[in-house]
PDB file of N, CA and C in Angstrom:
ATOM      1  N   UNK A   1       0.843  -1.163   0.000  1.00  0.00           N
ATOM      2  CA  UNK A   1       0.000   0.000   0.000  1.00  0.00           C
ATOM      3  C   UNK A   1       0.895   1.235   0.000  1.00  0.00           C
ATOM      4  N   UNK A   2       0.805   2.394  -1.329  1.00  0.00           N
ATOM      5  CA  UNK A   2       1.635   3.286  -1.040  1.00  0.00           C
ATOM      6  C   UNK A   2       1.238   4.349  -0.381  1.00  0.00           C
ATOM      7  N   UNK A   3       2.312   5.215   0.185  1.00  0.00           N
ATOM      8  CA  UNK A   3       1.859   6.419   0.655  1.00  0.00           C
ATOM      9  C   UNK A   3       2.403   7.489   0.851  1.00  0.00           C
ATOM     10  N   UNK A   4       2.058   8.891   0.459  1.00  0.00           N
ATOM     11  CA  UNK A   4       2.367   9.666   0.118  1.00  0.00           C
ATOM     12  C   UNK A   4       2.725  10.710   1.281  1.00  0.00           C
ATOM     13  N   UNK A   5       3.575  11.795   1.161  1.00  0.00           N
ATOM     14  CA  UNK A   5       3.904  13.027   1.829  1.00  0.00           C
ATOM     15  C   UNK A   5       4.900  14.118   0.938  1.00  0.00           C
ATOM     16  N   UNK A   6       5.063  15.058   2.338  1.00  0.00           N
ATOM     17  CA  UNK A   6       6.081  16.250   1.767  1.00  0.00           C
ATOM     18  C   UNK A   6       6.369  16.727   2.752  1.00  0.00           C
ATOM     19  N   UNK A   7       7.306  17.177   2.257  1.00  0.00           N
ATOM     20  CA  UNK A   7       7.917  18.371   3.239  1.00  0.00           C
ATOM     21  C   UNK A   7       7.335  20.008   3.703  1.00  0.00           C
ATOM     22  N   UNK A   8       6.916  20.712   4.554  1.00  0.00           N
ATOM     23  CA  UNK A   8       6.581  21.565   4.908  1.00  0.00           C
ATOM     24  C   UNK A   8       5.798  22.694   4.023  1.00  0.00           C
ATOM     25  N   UNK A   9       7.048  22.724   3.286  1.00  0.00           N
ATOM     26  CA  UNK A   9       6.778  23.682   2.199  1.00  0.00           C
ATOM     27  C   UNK A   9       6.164  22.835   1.049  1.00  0.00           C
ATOM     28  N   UNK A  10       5.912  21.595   0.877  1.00  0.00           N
ATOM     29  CA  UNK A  10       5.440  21.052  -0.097  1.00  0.00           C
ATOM     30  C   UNK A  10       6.030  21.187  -1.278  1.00  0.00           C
ATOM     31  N   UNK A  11       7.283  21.709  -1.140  1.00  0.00           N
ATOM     32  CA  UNK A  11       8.495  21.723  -2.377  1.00  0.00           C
ATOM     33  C   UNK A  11       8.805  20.458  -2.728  1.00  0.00           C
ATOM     34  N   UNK A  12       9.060  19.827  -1.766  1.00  0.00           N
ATOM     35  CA  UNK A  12       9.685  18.102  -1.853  1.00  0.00           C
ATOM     36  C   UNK A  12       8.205  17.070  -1.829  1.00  0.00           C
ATOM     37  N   UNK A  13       8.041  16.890  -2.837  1.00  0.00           N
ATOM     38  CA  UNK A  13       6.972  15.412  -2.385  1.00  0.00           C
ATOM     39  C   UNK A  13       7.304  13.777  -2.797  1.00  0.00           C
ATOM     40  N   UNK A  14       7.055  12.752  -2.099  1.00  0.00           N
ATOM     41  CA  UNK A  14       7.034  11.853  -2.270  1.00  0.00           C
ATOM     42  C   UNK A  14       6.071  10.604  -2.478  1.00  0.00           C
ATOM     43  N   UNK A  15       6.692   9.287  -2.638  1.00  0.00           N
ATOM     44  CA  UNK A  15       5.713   8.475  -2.367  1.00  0.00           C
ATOM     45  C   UNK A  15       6.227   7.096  -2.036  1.00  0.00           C
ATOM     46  N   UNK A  16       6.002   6.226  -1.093  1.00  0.00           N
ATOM     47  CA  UNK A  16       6.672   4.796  -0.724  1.00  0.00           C
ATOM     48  C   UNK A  16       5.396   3.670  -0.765  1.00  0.00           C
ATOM     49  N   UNK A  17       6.634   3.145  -1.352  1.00  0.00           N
ATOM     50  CA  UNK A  17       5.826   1.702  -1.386  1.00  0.00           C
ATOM     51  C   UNK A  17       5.926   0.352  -0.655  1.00  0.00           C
ATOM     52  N   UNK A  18       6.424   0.584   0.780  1.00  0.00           N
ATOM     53  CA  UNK A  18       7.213  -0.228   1.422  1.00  0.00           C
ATOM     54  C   UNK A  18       6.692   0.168   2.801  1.00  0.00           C
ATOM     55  N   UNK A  19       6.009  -1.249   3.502  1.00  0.00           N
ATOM     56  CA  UNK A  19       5.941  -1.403   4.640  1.00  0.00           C
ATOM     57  C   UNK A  19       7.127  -0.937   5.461  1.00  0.00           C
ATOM     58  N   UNK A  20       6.767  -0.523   6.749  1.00  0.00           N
ATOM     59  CA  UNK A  20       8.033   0.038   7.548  1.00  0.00           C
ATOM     60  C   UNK A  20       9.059  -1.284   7.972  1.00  0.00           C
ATOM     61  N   UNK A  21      10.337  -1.015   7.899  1.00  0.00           N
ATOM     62  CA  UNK A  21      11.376  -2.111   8.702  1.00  0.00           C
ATOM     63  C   UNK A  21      11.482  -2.026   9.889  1.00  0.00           C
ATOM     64  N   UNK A  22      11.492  -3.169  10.686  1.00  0.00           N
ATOM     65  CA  UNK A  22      11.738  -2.960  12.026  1.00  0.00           C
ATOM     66  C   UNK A  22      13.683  -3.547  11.744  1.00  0.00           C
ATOM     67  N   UNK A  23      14.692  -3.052  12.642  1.00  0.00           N
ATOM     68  CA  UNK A  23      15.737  -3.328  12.604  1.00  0.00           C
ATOM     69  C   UNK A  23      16.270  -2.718  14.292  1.00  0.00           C
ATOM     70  N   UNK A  24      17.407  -3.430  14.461  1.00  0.00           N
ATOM     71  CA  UNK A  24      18.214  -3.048  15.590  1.00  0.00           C
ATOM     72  C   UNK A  24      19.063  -2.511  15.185  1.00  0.00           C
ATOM     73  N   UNK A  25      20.003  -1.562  15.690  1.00  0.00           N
ATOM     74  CA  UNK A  25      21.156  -0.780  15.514  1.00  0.00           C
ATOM     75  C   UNK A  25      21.806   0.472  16.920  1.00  0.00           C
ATOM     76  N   UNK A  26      22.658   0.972  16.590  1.00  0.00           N
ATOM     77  CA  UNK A  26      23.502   1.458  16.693  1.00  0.00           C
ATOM     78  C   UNK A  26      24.788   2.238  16.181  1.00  0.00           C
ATOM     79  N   UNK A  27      24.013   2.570  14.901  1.00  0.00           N
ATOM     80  CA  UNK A  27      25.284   3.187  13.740  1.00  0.00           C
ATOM     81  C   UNK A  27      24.761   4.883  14.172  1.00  0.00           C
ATOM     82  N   UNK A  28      26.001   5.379  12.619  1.00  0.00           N
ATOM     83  CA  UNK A  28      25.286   6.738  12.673  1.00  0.00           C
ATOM     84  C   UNK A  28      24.815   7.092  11.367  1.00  0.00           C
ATOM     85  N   UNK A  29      23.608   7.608  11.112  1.00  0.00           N
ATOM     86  CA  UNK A  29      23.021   7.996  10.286  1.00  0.00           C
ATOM     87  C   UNK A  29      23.266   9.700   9.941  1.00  0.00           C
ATOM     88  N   UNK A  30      22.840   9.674   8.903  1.00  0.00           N
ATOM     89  CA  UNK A  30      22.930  11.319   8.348  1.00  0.00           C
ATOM     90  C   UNK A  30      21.933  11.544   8.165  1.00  0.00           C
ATOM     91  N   UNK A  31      21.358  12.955   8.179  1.00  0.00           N
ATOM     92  CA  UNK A  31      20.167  13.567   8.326  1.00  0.00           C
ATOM     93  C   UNK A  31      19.788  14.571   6.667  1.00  0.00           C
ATOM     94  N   UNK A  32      18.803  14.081   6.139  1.00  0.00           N
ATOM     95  CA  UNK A  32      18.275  15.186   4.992  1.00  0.00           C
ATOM     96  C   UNK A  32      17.484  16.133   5.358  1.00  0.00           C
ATOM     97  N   UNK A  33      17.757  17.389   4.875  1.00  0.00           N
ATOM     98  CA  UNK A  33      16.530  18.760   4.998  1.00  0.00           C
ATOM     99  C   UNK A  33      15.802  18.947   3.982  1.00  0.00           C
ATOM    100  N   UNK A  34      14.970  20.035   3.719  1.00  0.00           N
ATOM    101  CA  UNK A  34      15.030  20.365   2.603  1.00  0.00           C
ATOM    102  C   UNK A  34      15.336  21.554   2.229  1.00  0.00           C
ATOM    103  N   UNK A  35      15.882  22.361   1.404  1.00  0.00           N
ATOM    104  CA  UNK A  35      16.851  23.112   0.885  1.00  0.00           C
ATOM    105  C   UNK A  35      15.882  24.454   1.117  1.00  0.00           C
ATOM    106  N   UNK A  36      14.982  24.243   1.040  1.00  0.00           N
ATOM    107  CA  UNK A  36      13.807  25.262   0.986  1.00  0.00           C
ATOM    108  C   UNK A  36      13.404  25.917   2.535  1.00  0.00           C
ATOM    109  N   UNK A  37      12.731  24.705   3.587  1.00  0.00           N
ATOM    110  CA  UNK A  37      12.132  25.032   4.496  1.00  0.00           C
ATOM    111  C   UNK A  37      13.098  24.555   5.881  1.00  0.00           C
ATOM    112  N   UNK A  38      13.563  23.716   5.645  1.00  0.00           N
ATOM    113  CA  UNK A  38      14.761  23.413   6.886  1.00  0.00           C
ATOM    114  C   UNK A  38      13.843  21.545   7.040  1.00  0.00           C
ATOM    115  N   UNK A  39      12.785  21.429   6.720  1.00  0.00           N
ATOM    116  CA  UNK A  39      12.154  20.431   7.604  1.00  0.00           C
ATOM    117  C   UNK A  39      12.882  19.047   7.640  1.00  0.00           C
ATOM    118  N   UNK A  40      13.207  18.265   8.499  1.00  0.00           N
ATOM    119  CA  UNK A  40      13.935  17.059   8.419  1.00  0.00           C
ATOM    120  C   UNK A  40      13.056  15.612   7.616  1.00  0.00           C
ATOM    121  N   UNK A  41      13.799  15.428   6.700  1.00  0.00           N
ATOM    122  CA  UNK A  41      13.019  14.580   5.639  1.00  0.00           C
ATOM    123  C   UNK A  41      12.835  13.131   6.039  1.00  0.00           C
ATOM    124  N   UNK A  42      14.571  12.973   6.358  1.00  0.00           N
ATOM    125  CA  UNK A  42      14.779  11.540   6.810  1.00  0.00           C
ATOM    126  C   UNK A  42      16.225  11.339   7.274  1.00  0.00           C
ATOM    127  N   UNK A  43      16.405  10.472   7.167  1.00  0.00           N
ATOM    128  CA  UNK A  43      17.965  10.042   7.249  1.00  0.00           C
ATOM    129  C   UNK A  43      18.778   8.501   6.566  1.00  0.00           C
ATOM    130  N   UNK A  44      19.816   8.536   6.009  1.00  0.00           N
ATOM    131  CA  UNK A  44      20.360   7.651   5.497  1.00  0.00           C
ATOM    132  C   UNK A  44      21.603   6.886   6.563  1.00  0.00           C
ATOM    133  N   UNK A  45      22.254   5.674   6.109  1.00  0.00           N
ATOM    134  CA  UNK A  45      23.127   5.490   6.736  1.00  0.00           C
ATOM    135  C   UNK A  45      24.000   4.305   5.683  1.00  0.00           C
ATOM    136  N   UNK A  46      25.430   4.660   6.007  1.00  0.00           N
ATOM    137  CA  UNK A  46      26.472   3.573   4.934  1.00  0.00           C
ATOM    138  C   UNK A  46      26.475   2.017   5.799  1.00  0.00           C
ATOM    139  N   UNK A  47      25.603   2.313   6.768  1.00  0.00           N
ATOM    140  CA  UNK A  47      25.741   0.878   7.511  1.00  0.00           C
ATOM    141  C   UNK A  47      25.384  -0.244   6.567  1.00  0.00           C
ATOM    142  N   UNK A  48      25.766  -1.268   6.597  1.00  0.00           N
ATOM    143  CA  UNK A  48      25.207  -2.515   5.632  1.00  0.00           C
ATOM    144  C   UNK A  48      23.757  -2.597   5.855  1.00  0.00           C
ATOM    145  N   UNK A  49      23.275  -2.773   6.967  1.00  0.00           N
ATOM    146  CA  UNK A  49      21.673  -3.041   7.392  1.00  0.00           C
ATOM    147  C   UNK A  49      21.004  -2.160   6.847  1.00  0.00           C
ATOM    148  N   UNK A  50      21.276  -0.919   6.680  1.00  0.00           N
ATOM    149  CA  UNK A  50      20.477   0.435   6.079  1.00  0.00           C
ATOM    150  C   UNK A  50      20.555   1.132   4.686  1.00  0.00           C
ATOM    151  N   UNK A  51      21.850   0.122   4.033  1.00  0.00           N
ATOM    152  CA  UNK A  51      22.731   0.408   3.073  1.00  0.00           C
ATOM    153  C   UNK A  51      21.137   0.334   1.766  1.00  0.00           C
ATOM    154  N   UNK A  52      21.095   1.725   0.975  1.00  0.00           N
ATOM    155  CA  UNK A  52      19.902   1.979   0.196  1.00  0.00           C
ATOM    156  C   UNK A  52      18.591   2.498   0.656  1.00  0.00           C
ATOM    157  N   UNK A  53      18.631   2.522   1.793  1.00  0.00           N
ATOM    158  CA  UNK A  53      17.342   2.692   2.431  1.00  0.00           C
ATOM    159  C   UNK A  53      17.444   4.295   2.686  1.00  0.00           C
ATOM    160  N   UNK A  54      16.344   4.534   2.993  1.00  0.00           N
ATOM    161  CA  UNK A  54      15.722   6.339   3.218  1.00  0.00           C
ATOM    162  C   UNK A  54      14.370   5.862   4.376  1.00  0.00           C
ATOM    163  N   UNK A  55      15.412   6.510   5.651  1.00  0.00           N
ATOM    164  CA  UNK A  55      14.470   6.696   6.768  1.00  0.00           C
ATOM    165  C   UNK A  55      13.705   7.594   6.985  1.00  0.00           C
ATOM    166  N   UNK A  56      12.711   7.594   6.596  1.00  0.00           N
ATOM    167  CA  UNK A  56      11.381   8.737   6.426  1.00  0.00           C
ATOM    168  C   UNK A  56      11.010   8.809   7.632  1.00  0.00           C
ATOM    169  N   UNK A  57      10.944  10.617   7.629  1.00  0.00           N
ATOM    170  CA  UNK A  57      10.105  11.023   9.292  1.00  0.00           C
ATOM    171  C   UNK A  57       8.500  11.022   8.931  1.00  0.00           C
ATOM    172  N   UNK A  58       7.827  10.079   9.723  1.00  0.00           N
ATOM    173  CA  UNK A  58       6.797   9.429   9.660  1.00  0.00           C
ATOM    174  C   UNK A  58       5.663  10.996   9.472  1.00  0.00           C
ATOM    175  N   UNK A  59       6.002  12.008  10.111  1.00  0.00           N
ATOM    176  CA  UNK A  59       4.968  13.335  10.629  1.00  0.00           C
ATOM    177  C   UNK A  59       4.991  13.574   9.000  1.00  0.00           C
ATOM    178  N   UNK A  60       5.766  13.445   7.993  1.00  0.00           N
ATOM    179  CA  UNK A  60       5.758  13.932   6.412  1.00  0.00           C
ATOM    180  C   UNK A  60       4.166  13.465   5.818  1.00  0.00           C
ATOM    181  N   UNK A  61       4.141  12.129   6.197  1.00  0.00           N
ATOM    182  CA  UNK A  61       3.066  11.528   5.711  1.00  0.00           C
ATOM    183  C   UNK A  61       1.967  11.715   5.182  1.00  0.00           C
ATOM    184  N   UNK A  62       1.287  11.894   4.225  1.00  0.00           N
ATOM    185  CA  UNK A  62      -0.167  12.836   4.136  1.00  0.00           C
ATOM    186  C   UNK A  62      -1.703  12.026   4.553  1.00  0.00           C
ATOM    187  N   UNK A  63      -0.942  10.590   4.986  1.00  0.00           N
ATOM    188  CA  UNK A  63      -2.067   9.711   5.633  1.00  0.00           C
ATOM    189  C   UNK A  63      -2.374  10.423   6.923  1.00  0.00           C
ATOM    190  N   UNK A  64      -3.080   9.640   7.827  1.00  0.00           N
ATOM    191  CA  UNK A  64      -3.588  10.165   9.003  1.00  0.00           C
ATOM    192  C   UNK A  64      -2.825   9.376   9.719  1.00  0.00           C
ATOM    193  N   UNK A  65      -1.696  10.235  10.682  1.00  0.00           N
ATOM    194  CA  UNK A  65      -0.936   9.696  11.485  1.00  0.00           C
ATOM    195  C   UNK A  65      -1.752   8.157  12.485  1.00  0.00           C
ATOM    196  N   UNK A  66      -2.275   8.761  12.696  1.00  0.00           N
ATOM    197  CA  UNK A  66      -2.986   7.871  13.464  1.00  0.00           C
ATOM    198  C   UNK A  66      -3.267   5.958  12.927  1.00  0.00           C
ATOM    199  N   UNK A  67      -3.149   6.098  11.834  1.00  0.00           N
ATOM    200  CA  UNK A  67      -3.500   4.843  11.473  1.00  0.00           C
ATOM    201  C   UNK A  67      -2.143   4.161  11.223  1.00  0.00           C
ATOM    202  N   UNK A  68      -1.245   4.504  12.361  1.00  0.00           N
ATOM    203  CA  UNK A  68       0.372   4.132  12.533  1.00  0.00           C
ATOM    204  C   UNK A  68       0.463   3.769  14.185  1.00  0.00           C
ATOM    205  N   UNK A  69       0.591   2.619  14.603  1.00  0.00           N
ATOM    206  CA  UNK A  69       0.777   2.904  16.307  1.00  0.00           C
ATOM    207  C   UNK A  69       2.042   2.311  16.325  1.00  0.00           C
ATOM    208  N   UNK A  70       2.685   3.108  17.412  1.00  0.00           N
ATOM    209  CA  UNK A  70       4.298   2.012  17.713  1.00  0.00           C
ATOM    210  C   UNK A  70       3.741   1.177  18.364  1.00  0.00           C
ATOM    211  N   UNK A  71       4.937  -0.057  18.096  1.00  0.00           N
ATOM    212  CA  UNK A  71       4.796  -1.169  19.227  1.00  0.00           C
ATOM    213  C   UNK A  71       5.613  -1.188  19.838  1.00  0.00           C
ATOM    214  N   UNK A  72       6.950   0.112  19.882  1.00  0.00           N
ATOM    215  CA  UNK A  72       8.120  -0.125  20.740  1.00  0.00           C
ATOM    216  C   UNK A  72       8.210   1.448  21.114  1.00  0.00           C
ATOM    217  N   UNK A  73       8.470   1.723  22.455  1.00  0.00           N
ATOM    218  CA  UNK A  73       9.436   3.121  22.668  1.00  0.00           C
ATOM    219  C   UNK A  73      10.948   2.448  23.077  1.00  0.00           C
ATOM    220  N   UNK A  74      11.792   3.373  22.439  1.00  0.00           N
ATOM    221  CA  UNK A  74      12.930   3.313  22.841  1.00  0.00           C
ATOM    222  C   UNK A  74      13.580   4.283  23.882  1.00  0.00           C
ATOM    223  N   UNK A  75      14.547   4.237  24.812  1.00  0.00           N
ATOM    224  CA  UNK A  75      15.457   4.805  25.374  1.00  0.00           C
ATOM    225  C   UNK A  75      14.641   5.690  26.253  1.00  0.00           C
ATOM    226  N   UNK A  76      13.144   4.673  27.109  1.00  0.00           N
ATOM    227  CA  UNK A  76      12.707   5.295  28.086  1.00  0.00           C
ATOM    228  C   UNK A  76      13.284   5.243  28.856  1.00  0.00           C
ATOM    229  N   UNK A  77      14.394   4.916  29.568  1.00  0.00           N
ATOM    230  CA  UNK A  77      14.905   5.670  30.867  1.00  0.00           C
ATOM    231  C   UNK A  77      15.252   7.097  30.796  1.00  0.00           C
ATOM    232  N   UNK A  78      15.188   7.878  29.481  1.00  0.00           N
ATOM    233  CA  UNK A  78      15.450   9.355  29.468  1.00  0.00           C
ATOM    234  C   UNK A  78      14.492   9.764  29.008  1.00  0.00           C
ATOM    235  N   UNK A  79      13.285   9.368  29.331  1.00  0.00           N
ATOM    236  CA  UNK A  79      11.831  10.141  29.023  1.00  0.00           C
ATOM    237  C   UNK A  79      11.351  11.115  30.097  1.00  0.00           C
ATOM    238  N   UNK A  80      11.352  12.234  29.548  1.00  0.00           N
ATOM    239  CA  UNK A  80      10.395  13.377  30.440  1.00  0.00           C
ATOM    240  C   UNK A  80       9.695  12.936  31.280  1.00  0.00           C
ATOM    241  N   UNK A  81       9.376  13.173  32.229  1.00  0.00           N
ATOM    242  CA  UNK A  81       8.336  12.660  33.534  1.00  0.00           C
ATOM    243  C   UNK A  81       7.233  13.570  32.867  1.00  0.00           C
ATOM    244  N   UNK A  82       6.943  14.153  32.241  1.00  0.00           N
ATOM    245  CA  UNK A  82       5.604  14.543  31.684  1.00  0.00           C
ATOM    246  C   UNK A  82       5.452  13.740  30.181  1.00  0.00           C
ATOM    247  N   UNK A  83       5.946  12.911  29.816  1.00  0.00           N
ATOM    248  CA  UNK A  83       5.603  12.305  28.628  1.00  0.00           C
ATOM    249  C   UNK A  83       4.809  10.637  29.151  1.00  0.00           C
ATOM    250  N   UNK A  84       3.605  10.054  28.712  1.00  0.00           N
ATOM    251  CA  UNK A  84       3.130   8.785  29.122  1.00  0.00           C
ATOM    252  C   UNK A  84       3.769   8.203  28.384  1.00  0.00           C
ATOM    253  N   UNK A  85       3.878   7.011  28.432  1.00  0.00           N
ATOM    254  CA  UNK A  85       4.155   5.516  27.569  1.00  0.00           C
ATOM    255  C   UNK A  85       3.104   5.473  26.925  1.00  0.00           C
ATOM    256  N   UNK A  86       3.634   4.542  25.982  1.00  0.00           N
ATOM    257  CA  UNK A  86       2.491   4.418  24.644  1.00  0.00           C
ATOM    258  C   UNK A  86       1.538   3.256  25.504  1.00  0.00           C
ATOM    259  N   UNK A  87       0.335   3.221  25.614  1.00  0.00           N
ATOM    260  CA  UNK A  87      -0.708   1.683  26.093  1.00  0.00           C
ATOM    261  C   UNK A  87      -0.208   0.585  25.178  1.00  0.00           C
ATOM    262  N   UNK A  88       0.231   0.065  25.485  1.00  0.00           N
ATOM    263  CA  UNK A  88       0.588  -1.298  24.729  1.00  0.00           C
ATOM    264  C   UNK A  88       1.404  -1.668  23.718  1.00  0.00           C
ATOM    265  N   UNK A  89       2.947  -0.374  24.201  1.00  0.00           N
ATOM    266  CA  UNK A  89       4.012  -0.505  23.510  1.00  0.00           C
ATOM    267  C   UNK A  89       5.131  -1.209  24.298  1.00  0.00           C
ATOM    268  N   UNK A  90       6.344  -1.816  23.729  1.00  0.00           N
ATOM    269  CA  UNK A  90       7.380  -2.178  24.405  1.00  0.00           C
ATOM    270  C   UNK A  90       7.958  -1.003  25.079  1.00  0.00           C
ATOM    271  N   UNK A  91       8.203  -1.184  26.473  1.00  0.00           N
ATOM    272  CA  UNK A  91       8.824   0.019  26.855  1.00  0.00           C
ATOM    273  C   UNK A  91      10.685  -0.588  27.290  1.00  0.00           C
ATOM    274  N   UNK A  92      11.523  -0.215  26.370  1.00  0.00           N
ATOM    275  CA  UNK A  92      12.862  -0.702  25.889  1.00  0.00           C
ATOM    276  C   UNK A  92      13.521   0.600  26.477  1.00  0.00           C
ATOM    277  N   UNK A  93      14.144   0.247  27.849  1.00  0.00           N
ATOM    278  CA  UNK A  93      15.356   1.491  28.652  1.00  0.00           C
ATOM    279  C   UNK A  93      16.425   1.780  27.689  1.00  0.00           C
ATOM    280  N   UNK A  94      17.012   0.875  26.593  1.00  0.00           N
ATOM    281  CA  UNK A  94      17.777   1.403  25.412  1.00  0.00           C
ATOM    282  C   UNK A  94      17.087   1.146  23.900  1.00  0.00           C
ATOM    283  N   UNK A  95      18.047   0.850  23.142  1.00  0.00           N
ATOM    284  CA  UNK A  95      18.011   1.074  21.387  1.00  0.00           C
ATOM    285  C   UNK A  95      17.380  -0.788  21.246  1.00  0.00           C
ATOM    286  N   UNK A  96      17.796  -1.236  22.228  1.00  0.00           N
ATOM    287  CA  UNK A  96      17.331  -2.860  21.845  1.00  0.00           C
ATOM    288  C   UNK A  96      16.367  -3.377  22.864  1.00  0.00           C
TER     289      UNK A  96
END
């Protein structure tokens, strides 16, 4: 099922056709803007596991966020004491 977004300014638009990956890691990724509005697009990485891939910031989306739930938070031991846990997500103190 594809789905579509853009960037802020709606200068940049896209479209994917690819269920989300779940993966473990610990590399470093690089971050895309767009040249126009500043908004963060996604991020890439030369890691083998990520090697081709384009990590899309999910908020681009022009679906209704909502019909996206995590099943994992990561690196709640440094969560705001004003932020809840997701109801019926993994709550993971690191990246794994």
């Amino acid at each position: 099922m594809p789905f579509t977004g853009s960037c802020s300014c709606e200068n940049i638009k896209f479209t994917v056709d690819s269920e989300p990956l779940k993966i473990e890691s610990g590399i470093t990724f690089n971050t895309t803007f767009c040249g126009d509005c500043g908004c963060v697009l996604g991020k890439t990485s030369e890691d083998e596991a990520f090697k081709g891939m384009f990590i899309l910031a999910a908020g681009l989306l022009d679906e209704d966020i909502n019909k996206f739930k995590p099943d994992t938070e990561l690196w709640v031991k440094y969560r705001a004491s004003w932020i809840t846990p997701i109801e019926g997500a993994v709550q993971a103190q690191t990246f794994s």
